[in-house]
N, C-alpha and C. Protein backbone atom coordinates (compact mmCIF):
# COMPACT_ATOMS: atom_id res chain seq x y z
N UNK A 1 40.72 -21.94 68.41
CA UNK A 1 39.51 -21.85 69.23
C UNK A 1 38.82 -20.55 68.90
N UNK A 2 37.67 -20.96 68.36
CA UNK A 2 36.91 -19.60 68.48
C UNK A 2 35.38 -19.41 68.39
N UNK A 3 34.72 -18.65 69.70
CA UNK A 3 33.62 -19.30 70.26
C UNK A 3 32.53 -17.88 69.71
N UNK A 4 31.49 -17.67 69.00
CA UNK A 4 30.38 -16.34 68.79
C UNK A 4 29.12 -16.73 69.68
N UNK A 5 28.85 -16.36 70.67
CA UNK A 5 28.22 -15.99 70.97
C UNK A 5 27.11 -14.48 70.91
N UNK A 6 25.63 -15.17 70.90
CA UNK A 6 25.29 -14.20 71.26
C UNK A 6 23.41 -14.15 73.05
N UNK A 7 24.28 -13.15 73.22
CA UNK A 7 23.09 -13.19 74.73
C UNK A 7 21.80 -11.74 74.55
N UNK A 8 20.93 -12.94 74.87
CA UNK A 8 19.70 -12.16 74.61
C UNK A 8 19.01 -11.87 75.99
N UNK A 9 18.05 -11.08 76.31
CA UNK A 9 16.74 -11.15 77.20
C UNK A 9 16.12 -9.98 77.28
N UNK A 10 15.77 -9.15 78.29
CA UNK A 10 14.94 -8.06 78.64
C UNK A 10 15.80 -7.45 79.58
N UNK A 11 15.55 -5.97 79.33
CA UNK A 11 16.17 -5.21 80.33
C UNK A 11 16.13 -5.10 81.71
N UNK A 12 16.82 -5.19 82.58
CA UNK A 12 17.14 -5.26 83.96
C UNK A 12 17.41 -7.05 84.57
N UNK A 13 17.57 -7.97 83.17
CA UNK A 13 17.67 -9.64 83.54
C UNK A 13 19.15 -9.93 83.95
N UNK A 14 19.85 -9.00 83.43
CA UNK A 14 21.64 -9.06 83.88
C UNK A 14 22.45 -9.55 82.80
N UNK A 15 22.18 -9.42 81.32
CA UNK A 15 22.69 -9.70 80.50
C UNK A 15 24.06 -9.15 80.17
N UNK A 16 24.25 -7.62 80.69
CA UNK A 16 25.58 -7.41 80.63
C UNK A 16 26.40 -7.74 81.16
N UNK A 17 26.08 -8.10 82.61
CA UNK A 17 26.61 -8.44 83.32
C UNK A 17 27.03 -9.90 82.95
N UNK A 18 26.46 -10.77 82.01
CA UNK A 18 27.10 -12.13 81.66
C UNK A 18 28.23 -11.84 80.74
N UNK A 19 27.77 -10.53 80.00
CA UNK A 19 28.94 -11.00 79.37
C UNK A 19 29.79 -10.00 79.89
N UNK A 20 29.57 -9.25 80.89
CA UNK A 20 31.35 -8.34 81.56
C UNK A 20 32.43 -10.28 81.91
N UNK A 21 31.27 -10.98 82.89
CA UNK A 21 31.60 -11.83 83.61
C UNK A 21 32.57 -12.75 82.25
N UNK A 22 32.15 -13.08 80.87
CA UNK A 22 32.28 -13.88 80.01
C UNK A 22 33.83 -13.28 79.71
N UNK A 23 33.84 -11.89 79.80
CA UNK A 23 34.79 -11.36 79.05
C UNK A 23 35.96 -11.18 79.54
N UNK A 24 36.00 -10.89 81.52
CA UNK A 24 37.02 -11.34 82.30
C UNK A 24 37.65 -12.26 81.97
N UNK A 25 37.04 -13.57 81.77
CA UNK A 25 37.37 -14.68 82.12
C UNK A 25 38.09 -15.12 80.63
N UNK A 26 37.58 -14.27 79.77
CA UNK A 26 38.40 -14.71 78.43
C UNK A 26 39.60 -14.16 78.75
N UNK A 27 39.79 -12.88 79.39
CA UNK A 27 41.27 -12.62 79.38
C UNK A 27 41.94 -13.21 80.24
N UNK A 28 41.17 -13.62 80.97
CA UNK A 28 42.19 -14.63 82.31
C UNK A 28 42.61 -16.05 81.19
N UNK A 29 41.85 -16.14 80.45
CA UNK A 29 42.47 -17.56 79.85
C UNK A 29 43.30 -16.81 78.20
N UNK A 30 43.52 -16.22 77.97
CA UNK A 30 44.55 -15.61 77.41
C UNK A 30 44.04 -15.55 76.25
N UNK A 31 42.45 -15.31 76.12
CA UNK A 31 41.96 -14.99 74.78
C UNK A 31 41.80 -13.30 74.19
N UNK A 32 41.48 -13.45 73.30
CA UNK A 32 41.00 -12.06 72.28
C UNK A 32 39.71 -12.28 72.33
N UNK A 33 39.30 -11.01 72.50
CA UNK A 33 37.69 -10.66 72.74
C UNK A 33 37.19 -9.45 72.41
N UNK A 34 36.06 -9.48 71.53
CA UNK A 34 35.24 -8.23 71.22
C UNK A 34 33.48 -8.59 71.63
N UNK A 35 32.85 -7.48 71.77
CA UNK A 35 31.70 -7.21 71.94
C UNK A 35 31.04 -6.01 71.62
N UNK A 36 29.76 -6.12 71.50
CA UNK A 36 29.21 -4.95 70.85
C UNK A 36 27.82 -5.30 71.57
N UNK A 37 27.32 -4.18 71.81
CA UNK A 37 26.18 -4.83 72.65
C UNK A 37 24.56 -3.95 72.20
N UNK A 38 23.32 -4.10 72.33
CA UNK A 38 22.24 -2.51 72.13
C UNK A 38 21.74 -3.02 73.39
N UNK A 39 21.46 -1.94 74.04
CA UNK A 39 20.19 -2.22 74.91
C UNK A 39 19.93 -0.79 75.19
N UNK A 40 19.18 -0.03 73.91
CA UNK A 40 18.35 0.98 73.87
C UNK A 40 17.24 1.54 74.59
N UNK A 41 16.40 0.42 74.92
CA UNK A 41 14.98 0.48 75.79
C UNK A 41 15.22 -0.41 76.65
N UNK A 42 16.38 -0.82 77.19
CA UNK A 42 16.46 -1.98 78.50
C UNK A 42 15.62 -1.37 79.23
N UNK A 43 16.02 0.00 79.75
CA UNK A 43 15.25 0.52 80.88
C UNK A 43 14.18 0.46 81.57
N UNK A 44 13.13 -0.06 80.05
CA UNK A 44 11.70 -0.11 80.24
C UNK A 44 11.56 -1.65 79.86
N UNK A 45 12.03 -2.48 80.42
CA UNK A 45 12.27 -3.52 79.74
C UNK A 45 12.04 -4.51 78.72
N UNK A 46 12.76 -3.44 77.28
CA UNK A 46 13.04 -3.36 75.96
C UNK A 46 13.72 -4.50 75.86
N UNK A 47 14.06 -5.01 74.26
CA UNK A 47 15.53 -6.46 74.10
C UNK A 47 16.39 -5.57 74.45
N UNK A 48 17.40 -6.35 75.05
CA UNK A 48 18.79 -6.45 75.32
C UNK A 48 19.42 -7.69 74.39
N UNK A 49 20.58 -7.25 74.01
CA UNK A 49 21.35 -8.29 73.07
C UNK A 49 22.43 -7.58 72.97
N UNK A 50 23.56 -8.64 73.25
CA UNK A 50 25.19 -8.30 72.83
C UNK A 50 25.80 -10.07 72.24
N UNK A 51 26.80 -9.08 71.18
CA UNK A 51 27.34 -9.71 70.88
C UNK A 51 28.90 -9.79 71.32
N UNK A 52 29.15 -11.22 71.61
CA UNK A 52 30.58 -11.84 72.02
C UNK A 52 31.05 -12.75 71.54
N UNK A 53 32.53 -12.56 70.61
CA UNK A 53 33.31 -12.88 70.18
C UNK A 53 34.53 -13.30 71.09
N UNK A 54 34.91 -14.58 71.19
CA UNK A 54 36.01 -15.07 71.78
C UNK A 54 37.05 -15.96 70.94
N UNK A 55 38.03 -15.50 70.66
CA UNK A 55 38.83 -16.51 69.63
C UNK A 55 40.58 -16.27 70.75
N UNK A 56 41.54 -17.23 70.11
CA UNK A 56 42.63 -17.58 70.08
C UNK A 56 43.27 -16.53 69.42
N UNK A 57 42.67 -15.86 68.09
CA UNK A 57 43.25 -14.95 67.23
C UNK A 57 42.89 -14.01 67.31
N UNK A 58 43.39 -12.77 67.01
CA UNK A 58 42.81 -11.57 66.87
C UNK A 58 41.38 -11.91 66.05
N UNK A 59 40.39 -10.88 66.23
CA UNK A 59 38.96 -10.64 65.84
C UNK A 59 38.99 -9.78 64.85
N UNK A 60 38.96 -9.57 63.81
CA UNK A 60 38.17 -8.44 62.97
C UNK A 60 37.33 -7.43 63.39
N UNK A 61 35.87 -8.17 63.47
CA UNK A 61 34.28 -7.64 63.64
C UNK A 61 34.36 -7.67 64.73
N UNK A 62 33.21 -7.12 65.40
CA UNK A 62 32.39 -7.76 66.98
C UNK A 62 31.05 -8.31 66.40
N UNK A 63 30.91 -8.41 64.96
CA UNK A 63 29.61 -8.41 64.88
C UNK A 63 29.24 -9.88 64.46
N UNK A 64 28.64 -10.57 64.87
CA UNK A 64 28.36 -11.94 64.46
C UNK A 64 27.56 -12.19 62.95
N UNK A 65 27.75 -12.64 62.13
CA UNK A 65 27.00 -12.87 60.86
C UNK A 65 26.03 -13.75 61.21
N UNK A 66 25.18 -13.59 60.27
CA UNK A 66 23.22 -14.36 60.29
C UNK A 66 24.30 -15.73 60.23
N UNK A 67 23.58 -16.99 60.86
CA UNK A 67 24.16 -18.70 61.05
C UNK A 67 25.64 -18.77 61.35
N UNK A 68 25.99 -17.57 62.04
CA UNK A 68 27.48 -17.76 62.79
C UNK A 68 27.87 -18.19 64.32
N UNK A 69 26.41 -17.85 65.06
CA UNK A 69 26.87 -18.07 66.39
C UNK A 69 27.03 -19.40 67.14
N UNK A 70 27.58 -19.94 68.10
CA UNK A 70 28.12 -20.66 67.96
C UNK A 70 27.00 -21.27 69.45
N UNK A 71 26.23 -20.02 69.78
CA UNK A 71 26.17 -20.47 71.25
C UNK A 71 25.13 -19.08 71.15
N UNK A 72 23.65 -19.42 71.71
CA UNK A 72 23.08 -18.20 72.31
C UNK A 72 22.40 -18.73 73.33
N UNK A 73 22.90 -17.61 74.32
CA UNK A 73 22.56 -17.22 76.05
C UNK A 73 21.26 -16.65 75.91
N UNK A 74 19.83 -17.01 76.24
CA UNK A 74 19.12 -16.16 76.61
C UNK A 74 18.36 -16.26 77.99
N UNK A 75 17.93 -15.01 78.43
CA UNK A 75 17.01 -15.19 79.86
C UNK A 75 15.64 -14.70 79.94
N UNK A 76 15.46 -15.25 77.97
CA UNK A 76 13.79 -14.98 78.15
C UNK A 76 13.40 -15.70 77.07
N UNK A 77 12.55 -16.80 76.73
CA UNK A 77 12.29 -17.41 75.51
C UNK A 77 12.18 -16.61 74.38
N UNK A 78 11.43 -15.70 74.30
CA UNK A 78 10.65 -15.45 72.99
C UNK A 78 12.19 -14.78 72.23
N UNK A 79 13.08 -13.80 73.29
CA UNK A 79 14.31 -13.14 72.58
C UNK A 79 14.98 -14.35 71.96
N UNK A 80 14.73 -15.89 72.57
CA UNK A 80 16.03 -16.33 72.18
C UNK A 80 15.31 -16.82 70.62
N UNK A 81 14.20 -16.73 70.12
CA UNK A 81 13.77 -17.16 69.18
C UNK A 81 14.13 -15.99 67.70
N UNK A 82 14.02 -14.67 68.70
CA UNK A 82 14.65 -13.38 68.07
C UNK A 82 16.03 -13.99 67.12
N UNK A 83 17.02 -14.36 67.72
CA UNK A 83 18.27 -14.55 67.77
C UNK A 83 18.45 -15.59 66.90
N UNK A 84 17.39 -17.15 66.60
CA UNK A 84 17.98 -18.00 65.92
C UNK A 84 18.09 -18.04 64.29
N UNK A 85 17.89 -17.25 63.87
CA UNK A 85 19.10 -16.78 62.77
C UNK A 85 20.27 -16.90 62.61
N UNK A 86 20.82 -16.11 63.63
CA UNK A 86 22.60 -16.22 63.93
C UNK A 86 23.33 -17.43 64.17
N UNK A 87 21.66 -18.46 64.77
CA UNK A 87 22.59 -20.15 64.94
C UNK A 87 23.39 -20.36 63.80
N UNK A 88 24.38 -21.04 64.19
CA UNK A 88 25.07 -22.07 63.42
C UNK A 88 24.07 -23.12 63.40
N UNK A 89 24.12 -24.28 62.12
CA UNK A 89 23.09 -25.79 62.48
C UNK A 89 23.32 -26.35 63.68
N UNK A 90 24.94 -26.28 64.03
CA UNK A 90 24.95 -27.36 64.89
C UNK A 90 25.54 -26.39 66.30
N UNK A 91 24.65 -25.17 66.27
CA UNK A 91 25.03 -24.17 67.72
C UNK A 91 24.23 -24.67 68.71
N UNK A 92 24.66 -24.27 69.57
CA UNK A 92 23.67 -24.62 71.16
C UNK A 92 22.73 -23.28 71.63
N UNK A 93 21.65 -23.60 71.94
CA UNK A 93 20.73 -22.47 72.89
C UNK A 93 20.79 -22.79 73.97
N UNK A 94 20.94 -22.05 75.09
CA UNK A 94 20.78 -22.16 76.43
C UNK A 94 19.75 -20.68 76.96
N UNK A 95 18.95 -21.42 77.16
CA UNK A 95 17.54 -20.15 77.53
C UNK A 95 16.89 -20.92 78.73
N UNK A 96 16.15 -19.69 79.13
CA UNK A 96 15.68 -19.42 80.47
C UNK A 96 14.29 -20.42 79.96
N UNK A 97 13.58 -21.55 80.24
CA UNK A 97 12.21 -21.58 80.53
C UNK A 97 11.26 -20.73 80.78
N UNK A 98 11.60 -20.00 81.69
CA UNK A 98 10.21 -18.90 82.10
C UNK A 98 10.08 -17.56 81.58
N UNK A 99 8.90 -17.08 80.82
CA UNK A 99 8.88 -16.05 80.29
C UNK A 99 8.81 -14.87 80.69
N UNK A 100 9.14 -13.69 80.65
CA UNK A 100 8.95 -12.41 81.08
C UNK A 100 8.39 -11.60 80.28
N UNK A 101 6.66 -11.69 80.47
CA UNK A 101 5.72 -11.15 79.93
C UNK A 101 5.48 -9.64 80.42
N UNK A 102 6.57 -8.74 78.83
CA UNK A 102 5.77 -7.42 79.34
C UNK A 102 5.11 -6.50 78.09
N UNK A 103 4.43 -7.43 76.89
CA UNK A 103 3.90 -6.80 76.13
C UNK A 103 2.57 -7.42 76.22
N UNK A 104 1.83 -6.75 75.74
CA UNK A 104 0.50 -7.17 75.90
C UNK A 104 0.23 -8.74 74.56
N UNK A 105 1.02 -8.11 73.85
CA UNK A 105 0.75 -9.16 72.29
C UNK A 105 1.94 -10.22 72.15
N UNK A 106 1.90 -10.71 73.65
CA UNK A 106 3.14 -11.62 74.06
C UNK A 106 2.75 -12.92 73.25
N UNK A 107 3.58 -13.93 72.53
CA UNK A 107 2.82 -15.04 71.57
C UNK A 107 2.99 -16.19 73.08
N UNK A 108 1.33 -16.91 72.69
CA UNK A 108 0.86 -18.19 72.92
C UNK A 108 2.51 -18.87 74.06
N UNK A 109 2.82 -19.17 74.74
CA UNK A 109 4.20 -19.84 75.27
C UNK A 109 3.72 -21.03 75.08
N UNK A 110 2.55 -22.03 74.48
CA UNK A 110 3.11 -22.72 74.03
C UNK A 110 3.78 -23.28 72.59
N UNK A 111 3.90 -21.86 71.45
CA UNK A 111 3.93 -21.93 70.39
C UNK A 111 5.67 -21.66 70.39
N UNK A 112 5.82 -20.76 71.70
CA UNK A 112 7.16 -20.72 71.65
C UNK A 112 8.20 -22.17 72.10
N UNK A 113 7.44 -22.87 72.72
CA UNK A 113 8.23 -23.43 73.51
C UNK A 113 8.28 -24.88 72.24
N UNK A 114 7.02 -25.09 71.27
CA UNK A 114 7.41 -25.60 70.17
C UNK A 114 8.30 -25.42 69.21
N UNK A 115 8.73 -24.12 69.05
CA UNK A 115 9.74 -23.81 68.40
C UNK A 115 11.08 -23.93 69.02
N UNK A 116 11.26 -23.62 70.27
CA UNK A 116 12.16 -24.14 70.92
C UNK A 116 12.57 -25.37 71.39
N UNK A 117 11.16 -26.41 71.41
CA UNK A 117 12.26 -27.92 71.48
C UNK A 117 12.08 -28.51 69.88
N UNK A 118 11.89 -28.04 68.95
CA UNK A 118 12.00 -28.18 67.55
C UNK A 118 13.64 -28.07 67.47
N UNK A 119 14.57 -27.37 68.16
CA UNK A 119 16.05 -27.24 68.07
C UNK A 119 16.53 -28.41 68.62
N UNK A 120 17.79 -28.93 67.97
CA UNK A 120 18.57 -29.81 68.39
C UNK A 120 19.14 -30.17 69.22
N UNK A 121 20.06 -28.93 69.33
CA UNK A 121 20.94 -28.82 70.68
C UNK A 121 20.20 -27.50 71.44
N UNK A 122 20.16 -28.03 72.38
CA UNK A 122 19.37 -26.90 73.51
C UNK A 122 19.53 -27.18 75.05
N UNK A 123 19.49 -26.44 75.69
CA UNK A 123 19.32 -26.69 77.49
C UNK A 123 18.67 -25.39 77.43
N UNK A 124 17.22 -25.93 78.38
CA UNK A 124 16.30 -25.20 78.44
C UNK A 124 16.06 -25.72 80.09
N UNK A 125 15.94 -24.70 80.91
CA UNK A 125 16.25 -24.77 82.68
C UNK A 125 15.22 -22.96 83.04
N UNK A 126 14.70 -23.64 84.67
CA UNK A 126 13.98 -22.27 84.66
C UNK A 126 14.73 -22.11 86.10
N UNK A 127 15.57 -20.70 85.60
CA UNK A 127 17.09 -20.13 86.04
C UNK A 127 16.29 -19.47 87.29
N UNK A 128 15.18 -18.54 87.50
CA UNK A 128 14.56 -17.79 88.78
C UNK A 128 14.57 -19.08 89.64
N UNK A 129 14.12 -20.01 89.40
CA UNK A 129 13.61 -20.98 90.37
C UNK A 129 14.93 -21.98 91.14
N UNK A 130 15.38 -21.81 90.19
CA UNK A 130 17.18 -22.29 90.63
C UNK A 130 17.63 -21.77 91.69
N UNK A 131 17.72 -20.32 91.11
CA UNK A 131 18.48 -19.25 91.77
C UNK A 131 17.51 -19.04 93.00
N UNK A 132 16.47 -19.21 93.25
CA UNK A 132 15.36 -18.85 94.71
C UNK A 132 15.86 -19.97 95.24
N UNK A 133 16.37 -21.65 95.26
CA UNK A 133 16.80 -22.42 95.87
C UNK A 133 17.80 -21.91 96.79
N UNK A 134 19.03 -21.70 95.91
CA UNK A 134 20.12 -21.25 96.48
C UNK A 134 20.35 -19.75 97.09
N UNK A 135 18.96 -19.26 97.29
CA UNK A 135 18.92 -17.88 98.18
C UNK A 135 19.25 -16.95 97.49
N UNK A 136 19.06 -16.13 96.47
CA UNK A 136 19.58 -15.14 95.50
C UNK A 136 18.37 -15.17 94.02
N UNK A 137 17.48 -14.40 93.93
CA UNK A 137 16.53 -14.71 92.67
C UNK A 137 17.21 -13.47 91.91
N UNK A 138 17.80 -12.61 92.21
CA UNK A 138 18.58 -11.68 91.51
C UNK A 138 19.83 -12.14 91.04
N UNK A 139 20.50 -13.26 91.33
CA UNK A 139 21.56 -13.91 90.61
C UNK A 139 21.10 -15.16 89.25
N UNK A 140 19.82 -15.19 88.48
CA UNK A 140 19.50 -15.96 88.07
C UNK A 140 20.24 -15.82 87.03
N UNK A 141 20.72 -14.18 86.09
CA UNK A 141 22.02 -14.73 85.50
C UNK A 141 22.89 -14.91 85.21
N UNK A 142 23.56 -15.38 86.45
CA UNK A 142 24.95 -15.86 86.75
C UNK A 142 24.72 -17.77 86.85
N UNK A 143 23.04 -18.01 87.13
CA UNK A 143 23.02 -19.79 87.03
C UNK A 143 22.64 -19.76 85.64
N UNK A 144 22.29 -18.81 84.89
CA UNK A 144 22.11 -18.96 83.24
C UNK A 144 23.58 -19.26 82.56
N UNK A 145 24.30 -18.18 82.96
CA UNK A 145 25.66 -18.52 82.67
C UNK A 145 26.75 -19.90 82.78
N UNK A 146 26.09 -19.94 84.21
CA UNK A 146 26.75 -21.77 84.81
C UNK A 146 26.26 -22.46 83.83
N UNK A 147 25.37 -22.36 83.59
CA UNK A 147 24.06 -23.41 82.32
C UNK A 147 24.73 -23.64 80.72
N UNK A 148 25.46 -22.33 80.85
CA UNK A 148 26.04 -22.17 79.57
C UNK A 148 27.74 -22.27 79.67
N UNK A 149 28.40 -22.54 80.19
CA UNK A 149 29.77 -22.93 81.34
C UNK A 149 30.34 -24.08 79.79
N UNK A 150 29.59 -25.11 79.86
CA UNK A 150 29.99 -26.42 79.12
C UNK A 150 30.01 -25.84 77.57
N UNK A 151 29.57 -24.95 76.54
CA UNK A 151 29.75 -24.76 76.00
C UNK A 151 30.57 -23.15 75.44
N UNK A 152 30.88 -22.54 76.28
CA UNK A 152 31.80 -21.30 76.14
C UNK A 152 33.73 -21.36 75.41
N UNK A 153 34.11 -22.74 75.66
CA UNK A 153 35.69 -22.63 75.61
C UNK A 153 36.29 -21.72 76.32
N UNK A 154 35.81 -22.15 77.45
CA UNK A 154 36.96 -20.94 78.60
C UNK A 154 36.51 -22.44 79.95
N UNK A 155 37.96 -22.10 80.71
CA UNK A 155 37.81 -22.86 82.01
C UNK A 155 36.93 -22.73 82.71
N UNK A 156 36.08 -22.90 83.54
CA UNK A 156 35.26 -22.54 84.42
C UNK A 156 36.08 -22.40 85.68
N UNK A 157 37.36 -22.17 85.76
CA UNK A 157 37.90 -21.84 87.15
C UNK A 157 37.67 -20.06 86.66
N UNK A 158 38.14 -20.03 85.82
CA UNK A 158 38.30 -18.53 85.00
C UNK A 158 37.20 -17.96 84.56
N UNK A 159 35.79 -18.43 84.87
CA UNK A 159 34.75 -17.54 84.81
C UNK A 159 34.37 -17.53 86.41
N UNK A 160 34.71 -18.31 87.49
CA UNK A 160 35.06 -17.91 88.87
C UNK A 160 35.54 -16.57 89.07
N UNK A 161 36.73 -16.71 88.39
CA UNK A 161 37.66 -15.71 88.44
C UNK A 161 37.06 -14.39 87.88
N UNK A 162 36.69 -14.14 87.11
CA UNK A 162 35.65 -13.43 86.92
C UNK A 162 34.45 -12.98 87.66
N UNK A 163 33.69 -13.35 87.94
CA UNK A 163 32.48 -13.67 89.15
C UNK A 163 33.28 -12.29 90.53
N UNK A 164 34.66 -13.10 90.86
CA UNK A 164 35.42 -12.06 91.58
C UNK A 164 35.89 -10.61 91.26
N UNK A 165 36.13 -10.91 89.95
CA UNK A 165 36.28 -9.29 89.67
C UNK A 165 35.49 -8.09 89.60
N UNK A 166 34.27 -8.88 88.25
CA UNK A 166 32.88 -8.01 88.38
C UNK A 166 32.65 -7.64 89.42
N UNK A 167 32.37 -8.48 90.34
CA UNK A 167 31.05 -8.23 92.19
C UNK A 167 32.03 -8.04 93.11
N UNK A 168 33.34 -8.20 92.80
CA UNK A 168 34.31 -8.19 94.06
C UNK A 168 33.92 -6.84 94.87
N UNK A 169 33.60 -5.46 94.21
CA UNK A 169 33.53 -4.20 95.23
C UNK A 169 31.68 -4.67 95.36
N UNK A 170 31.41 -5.19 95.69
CA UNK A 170 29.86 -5.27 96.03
C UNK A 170 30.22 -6.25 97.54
N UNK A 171 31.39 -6.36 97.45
CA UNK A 171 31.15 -7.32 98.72
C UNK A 171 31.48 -9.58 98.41
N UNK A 172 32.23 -10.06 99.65
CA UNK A 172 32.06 -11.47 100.00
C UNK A 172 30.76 -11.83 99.35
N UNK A 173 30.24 -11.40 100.25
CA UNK A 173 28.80 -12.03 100.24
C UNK A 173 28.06 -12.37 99.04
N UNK A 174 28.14 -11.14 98.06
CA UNK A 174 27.44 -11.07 96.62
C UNK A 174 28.54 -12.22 96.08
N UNK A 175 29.62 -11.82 95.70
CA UNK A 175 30.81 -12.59 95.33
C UNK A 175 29.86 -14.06 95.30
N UNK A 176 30.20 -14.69 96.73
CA UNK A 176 30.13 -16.37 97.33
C UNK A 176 28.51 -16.27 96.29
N UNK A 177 27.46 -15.57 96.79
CA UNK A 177 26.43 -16.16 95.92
C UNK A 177 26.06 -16.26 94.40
N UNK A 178 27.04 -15.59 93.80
CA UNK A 178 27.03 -15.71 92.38
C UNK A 178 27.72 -16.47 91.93
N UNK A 179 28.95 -16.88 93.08
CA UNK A 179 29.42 -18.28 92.79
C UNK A 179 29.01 -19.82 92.80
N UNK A 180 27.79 -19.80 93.56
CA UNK A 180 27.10 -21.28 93.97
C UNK A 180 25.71 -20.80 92.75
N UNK A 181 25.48 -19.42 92.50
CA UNK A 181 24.40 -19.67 91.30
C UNK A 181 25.09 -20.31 90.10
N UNK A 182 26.75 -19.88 90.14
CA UNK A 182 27.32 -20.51 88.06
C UNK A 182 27.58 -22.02 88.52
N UNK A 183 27.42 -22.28 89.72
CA UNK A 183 27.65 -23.69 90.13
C UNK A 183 26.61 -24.70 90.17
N UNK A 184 25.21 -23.92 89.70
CA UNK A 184 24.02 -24.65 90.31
C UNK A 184 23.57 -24.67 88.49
N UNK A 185 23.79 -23.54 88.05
CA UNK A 185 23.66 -23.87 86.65
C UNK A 185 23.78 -24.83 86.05
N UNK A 186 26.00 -24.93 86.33
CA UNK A 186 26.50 -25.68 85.81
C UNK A 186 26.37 -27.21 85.96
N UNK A 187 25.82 -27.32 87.13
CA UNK A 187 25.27 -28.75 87.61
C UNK A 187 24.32 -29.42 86.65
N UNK A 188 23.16 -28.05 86.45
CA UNK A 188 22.20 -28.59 85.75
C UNK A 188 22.44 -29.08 84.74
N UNK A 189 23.58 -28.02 83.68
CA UNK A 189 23.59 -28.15 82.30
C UNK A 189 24.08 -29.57 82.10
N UNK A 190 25.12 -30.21 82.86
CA UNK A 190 25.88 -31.20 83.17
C UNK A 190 24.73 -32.72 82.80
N UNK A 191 23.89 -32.06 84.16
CA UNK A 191 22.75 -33.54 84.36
C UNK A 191 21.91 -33.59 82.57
N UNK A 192 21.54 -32.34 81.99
CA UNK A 192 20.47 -32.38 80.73
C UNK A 192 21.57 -32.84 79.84
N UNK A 193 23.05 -32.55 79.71
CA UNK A 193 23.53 -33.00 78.46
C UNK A 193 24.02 -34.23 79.16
């Protein structure tokens, strides 16, 4: 088993936080895991992108090679278009629908969104609007993550389990709602594939 991911979006969308959450949960299921991550200008909200490696075997790299990944997470279209290079042919995208426009010379969304159902395998879901259902628009990605649940190779009891560790000192409360956002994801991803 061995899964490359890579997760894209804009700074302050919670991308590390998918993959702290990704990376728990690999060790709860008794994997080897590396990551390497930039988010230089997150602050100002610059790309964010890390890379995650999950295998059965020890890892070498953290670094994913151009048509290696197996799986990219994003929570902003245009990054995840950044990223498809690293697809494998037959990798999956799981990206956010809705854009987070903060450059002025942002391209056309509908030129992006042609390039994005031009891909094969894809689940494309708009994660804010999810996550405002279930009371939490600041957990949108933890339902990006649920979204992406079916293709990770890890249990989804064990990215629960995770969910608990990350947010556990934040409190029940945060905990329970980041748990019904990877649940509302995962629903979705379920119904599109």
């Amino acid at each position: 088993m061995k899964t490359d991911i890579i997760l894209s979006g804009v700074g302050g969308q919670g991308i590390l936080s998918i993959a702290a959450v990704i990376g728990e949960a690999a060790l709860y299921d008794g994997l080897y895991m590396k990551q390497a991550e930039v988010h230089g200008m997150s602050q100002r909200g610059g790309d964010v992108q890390s890379n995650l490696r999950i295998s059965d075997k020890p890892i070498a790299s953290d670094l994913i090679p151009l048509g290696s990944a197996d799986l990219i997470i994003s929570l902003e279209p245009m990054e995840s278009l950044r990223y498809l290079p690293y697809l494998k042919k037959d990798g999956w995208l799981v990206t956010n629908s809705v854009p987070f426009v903060n450059i002025p010379n942002y391209p056309d969304i509908k030129e992006v969104y042609s390039a994005l159902n031009a891909l094969p395998h894809k689940v494309m879901l708009d994660v804010e609007n999810i996550a405002k259902e279930i009371g939490s628009v600041r957990s949108a990605n933890i339902v990006m993550l649920g979204a992406a649940a079916p293709f990770l190779g890890i249990e989804y009891t064990k990215l629960e389990q995770g969910i608990r560790d990350i947010f556990g000192k934040k409190g029940p409360e945060v905990v329970g709602m980041n748990i019904l956002a990877l649940e509302a994801g995962y629903d979705v991803a379920k119904k599109l594939l």
